[in-house]
C-alpha atoms as a PDB file:
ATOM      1  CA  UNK A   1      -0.669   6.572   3.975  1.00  0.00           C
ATOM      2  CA  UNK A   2      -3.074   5.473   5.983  1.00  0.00           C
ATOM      3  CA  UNK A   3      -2.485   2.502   7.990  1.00  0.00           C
ATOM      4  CA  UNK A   4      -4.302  -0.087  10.854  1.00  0.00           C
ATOM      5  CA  UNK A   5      -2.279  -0.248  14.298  1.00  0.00           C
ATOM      6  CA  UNK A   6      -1.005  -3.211  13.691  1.00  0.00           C
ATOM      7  CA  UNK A   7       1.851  -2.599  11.028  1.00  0.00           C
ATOM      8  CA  UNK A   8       4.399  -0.055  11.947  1.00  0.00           C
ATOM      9  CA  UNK A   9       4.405   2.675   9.223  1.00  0.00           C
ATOM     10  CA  UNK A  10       7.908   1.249   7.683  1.00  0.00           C
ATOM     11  CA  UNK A  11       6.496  -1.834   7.222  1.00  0.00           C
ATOM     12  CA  UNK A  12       3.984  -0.587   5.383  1.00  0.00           C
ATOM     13  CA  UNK A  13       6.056   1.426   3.012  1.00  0.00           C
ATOM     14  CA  UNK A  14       8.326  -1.338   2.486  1.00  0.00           C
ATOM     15  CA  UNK A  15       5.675  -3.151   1.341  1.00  0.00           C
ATOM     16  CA  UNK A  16       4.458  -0.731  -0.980  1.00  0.00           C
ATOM     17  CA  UNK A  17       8.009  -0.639  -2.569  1.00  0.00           C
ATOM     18  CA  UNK A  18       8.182  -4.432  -2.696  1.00  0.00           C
ATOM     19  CA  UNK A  19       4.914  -4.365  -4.403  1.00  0.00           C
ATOM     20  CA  UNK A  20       6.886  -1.483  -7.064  1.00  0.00           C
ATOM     21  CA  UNK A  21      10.104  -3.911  -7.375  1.00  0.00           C
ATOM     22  CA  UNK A  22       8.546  -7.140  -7.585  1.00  0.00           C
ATOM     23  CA  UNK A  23       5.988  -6.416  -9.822  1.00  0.00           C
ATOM     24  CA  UNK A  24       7.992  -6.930 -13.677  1.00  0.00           C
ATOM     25  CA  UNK A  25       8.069 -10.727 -11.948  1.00  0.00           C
ATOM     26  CA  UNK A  26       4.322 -11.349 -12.171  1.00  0.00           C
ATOM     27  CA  UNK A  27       1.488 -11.197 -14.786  1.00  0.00           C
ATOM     28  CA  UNK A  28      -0.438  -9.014 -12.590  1.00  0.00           C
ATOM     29  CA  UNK A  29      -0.289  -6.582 -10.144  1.00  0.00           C
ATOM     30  CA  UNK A  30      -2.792  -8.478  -8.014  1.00  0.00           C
ATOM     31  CA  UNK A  31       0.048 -11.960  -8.337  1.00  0.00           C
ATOM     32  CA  UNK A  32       2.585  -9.555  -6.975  1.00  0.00           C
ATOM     33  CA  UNK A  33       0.617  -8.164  -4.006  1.00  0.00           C
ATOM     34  CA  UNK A  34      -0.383 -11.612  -2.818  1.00  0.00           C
ATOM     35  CA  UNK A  35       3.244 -12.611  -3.326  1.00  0.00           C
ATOM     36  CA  UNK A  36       4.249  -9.861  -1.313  1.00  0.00           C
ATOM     37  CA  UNK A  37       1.665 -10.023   1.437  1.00  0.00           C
ATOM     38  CA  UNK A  38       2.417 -13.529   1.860  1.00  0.00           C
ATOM     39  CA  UNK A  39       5.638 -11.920   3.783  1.00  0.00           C
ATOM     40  CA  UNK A  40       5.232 -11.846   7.794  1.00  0.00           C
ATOM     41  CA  UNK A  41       3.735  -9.137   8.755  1.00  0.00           C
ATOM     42  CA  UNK A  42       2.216  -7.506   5.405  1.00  0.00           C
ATOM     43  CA  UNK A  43      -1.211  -9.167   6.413  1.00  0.00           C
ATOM     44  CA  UNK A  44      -3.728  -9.664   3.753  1.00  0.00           C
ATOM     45  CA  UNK A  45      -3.294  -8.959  -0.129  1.00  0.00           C
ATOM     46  CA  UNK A  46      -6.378  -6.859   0.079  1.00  0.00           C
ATOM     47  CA  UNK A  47      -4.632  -4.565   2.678  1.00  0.00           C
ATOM     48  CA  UNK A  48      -1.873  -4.318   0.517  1.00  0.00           C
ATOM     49  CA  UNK A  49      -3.795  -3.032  -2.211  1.00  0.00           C
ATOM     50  CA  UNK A  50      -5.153  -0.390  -0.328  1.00  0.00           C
ATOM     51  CA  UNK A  51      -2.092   0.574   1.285  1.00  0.00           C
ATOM     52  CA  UNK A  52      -0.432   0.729  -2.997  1.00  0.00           C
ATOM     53  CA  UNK A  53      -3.617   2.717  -3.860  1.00  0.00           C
ATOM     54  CA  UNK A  54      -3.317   5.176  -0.976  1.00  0.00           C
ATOM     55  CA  UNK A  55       0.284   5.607  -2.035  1.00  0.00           C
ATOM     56  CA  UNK A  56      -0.874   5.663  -5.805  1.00  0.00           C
ATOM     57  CA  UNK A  57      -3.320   8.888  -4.512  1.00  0.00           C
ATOM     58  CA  UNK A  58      -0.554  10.993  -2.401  1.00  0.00           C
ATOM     59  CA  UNK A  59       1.801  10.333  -5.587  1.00  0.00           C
ATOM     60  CA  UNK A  60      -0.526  12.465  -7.343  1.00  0.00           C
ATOM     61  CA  UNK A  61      -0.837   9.381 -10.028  1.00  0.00           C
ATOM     62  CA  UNK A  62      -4.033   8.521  -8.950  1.00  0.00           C
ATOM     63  CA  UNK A  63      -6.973  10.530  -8.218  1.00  0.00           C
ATOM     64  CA  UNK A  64      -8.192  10.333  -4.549  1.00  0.00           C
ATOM     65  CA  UNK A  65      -8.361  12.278  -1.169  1.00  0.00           C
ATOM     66  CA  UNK A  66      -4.672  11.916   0.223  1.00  0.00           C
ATOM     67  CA  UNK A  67      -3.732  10.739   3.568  1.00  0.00           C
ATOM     68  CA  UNK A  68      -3.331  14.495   4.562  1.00  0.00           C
ATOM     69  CA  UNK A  69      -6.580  15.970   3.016  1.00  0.00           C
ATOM     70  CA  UNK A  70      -8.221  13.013   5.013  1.00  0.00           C
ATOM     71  CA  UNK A  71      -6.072  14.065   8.444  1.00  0.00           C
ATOM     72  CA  UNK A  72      -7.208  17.532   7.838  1.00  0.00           C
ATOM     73  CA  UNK A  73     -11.029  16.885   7.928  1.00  0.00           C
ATOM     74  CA  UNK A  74     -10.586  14.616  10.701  1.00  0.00           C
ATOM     75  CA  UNK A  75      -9.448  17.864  12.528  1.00  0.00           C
END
């Protein structure tokens, strides 16, 4: 997944997973994202939902380029 310099890559996915876990707890996914990026570190709820999309779109569950179809263009 994609992700900006500023989160280490496990951080990242453990957000993603908290997102995953947490979500049954909230109406929406959108309440559990800003739950979860209210965490230190996460950084905005918008960045969370484009780090859970990304993931969504290398799952195969969601249509999309995935993070290595993007890597291999940038070569």
């Amino acid at each position: 997944m994609p992700r900006s310099s500023q989160c280490p890559l496990e951080l990242c996915r453990r957000a993603v997973r908290m997102v995953a876990e947490v979500r049954p707890d909230y109406d929406t996914e959108w309440a559990a994202m800003k739950a979860v990026a209210q965490k230190p570190g996460v950084g905005t709820t918008e960045t969370l939902r484009k780090w859970v999309r990304q993931d969504e779109i290398d799952a195969d569950t969601r249509p999309g380029t995935t993070t290595e179809e993007s890597a291999q263009v940038k070569r």
